[in-house]
PDB file of N, CA and C in Angstrom:
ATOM      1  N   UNK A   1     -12.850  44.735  43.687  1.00  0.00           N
ATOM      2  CA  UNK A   1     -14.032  44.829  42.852  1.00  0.00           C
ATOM      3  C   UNK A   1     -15.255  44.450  43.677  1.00  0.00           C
ATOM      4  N   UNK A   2     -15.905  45.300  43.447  1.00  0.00           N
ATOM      5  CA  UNK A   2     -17.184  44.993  44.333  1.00  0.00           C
ATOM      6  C   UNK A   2     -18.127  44.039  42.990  1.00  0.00           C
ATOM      7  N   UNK A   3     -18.974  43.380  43.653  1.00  0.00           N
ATOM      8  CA  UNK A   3     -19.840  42.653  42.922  1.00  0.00           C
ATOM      9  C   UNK A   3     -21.469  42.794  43.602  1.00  0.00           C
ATOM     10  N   UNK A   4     -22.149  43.316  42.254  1.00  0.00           N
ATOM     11  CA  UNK A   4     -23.316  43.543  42.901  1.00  0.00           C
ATOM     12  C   UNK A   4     -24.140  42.379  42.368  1.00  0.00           C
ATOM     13  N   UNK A   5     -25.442  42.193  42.633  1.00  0.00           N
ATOM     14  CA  UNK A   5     -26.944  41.356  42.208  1.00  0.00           C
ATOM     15  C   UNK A   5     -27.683  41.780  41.379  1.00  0.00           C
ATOM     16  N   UNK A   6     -27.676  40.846  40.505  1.00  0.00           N
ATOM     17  CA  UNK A   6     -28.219  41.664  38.645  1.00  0.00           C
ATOM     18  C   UNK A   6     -29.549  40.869  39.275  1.00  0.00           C
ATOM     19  N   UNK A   7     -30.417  41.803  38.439  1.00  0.00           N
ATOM     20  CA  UNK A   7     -31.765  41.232  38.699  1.00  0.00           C
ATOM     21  C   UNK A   7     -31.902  40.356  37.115  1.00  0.00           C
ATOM     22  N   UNK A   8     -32.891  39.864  37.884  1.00  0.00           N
ATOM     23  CA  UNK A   8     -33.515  38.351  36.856  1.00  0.00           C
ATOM     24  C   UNK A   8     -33.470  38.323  35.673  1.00  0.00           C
ATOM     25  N   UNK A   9     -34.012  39.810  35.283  1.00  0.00           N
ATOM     26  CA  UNK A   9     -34.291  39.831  33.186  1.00  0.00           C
ATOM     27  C   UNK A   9     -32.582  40.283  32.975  1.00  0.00           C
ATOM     28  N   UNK A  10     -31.590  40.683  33.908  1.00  0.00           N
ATOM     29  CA  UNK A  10     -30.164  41.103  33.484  1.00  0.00           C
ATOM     30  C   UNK A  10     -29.431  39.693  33.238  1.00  0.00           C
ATOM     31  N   UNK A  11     -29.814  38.603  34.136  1.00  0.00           N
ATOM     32  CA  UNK A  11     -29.062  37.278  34.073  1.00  0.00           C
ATOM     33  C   UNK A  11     -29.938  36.703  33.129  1.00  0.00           C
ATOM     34  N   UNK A  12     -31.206  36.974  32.750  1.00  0.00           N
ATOM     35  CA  UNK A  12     -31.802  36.355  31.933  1.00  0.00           C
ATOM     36  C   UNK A  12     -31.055  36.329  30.528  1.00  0.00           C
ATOM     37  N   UNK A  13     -30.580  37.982  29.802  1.00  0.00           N
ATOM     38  CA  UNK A  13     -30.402  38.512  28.942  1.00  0.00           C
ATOM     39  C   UNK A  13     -28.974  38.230  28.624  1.00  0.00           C
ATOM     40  N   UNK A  14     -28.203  38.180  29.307  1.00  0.00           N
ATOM     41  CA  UNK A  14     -26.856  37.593  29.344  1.00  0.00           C
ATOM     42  C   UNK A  14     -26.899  36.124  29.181  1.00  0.00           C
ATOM     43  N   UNK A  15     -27.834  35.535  29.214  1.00  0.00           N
ATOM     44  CA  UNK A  15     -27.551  34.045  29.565  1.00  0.00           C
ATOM     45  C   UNK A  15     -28.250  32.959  28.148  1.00  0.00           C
ATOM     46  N   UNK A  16     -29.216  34.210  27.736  1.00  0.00           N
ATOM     47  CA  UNK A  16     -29.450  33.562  26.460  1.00  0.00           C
ATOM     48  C   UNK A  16     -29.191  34.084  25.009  1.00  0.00           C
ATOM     49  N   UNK A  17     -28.735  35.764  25.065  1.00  0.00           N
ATOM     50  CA  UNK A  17     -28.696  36.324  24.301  1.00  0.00           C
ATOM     51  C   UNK A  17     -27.105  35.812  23.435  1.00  0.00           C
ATOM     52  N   UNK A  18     -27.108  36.167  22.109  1.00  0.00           N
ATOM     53  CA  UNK A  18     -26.154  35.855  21.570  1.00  0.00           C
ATOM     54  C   UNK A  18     -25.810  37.402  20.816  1.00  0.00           C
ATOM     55  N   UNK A  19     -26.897  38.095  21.020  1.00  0.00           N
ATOM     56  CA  UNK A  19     -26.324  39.441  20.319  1.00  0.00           C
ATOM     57  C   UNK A  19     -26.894  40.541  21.287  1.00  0.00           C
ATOM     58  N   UNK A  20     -26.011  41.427  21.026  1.00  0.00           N
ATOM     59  CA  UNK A  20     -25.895  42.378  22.360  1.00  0.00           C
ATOM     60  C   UNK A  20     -25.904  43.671  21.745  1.00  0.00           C
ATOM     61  N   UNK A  21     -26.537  44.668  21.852  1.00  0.00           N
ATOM     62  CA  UNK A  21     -26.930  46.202  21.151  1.00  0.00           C
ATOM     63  C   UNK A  21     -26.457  47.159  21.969  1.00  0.00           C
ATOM     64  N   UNK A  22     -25.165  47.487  21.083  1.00  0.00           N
ATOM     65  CA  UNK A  22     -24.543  48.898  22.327  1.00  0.00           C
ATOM     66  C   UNK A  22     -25.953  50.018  22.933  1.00  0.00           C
ATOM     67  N   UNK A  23     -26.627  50.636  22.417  1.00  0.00           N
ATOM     68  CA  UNK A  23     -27.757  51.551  22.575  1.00  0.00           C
ATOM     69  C   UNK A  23     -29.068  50.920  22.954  1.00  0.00           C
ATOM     70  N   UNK A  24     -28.912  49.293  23.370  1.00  0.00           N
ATOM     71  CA  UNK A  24     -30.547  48.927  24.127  1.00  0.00           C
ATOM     72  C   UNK A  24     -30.242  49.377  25.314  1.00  0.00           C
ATOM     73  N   UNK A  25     -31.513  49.801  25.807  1.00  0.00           N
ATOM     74  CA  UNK A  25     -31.834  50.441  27.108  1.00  0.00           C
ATOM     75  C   UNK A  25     -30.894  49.509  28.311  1.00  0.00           C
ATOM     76  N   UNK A  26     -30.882  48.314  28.117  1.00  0.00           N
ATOM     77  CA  UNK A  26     -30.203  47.768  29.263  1.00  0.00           C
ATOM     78  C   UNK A  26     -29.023  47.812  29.399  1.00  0.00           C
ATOM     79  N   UNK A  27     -28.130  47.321  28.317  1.00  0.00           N
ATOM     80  CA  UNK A  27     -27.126  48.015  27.583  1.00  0.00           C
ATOM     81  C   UNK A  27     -26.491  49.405  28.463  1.00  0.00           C
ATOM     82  N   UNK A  28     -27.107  50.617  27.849  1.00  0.00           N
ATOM     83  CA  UNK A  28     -27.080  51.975  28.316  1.00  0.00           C
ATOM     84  C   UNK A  28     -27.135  51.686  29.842  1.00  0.00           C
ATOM     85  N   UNK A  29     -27.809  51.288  30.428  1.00  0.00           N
ATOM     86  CA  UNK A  29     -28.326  51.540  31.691  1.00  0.00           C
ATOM     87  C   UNK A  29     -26.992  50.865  32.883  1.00  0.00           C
ATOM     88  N   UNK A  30     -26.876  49.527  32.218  1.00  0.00           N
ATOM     89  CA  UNK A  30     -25.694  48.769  32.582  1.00  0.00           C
ATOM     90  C   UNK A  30     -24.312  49.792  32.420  1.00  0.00           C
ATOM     91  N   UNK A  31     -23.711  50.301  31.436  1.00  0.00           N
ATOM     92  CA  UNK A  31     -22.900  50.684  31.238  1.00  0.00           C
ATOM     93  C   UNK A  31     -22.500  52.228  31.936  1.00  0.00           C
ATOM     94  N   UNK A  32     -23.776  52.890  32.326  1.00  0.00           N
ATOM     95  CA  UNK A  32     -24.089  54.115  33.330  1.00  0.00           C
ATOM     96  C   UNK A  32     -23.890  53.354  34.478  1.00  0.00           C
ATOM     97  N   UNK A  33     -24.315  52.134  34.911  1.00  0.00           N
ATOM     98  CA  UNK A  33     -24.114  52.555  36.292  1.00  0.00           C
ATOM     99  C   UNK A  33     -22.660  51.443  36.849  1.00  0.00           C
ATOM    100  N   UNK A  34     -21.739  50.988  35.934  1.00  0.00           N
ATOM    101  CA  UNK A  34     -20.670  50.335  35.930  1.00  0.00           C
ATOM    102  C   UNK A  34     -19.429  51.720  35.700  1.00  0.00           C
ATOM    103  N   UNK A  35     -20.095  53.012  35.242  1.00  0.00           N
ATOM    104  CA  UNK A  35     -19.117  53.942  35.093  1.00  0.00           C
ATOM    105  C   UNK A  35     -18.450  54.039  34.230  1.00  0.00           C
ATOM    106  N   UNK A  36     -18.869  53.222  33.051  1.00  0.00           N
ATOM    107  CA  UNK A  36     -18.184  53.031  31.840  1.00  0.00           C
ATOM    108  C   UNK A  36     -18.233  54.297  30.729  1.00  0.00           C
ATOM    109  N   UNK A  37     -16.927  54.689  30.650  1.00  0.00           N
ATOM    110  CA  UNK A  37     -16.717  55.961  29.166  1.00  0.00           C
ATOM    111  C   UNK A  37     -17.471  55.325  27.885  1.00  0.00           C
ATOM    112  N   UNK A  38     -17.254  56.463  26.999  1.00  0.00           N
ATOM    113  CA  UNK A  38     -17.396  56.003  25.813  1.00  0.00           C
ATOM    114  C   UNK A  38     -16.819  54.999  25.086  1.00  0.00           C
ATOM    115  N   UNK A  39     -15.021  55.443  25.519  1.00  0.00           N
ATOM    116  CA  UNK A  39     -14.319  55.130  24.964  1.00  0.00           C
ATOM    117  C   UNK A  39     -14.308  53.568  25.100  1.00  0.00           C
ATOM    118  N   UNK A  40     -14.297  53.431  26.985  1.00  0.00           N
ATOM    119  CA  UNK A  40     -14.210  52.218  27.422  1.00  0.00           C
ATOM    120  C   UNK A  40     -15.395  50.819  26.850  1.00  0.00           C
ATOM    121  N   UNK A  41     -16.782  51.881  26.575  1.00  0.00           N
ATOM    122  CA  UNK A  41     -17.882  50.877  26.313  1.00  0.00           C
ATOM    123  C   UNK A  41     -16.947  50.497  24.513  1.00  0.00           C
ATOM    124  N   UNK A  42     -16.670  51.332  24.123  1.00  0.00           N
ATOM    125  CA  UNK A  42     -16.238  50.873  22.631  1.00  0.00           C
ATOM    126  C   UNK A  42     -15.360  49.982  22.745  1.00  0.00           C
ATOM    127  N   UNK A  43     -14.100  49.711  23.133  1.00  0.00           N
ATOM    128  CA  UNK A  43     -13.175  48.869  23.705  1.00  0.00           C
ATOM    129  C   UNK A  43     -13.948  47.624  24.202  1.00  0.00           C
ATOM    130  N   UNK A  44     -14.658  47.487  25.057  1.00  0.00           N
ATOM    131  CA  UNK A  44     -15.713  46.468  25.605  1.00  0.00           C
ATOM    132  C   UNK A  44     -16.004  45.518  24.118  1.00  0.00           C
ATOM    133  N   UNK A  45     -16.832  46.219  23.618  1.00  0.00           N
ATOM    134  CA  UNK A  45     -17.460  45.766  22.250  1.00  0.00           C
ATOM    135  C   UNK A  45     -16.171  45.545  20.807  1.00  0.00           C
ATOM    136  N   UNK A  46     -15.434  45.813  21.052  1.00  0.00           N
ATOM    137  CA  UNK A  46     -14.456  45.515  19.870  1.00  0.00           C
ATOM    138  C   UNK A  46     -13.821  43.687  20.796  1.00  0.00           C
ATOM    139  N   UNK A  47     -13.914  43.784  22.070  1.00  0.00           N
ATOM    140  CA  UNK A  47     -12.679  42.979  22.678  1.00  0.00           C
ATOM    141  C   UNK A  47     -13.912  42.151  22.791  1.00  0.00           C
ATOM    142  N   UNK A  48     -15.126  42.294  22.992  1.00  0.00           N
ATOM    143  CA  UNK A  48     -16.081  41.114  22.919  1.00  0.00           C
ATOM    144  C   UNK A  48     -16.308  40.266  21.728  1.00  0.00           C
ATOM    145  N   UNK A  49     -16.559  41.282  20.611  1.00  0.00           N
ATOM    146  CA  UNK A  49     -16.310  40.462  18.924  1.00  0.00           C
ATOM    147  C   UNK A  49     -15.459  39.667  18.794  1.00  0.00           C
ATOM    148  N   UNK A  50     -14.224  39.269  19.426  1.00  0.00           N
ATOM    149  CA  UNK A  50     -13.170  38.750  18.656  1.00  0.00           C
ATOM    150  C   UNK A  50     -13.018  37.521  20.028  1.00  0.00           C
ATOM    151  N   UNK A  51     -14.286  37.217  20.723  1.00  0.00           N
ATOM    152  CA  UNK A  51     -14.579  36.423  21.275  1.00  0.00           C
ATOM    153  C   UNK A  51     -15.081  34.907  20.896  1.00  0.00           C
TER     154      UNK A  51
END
């Protein structure tokens, strides 16, 4: 697994947020460039809820 460097407002947003919007732009943007399906972003978000 490679690991890349989230910029500032990405660690920002992760670090204080408590709710997370499949369709916010960062969201989308994150999930395009991690290569993530549909299917997979849905899976993501069901296995995160029950967190």
């Amino acid at each position: 697994m490679i690991e890349r460097p989230q910029s500032r407002d990405v660690r920002i947003a992760y670090e204080y947020s408590g709710t997370f919007v499949k369709d916010s732009p960062m969201m989308t943007a994150t999930f395009a460039a991690m290569g993530f399906t549909d299917e997979q972003i849905v899976a993501f978000f069901i296995v995160a809820s029950k967190i």
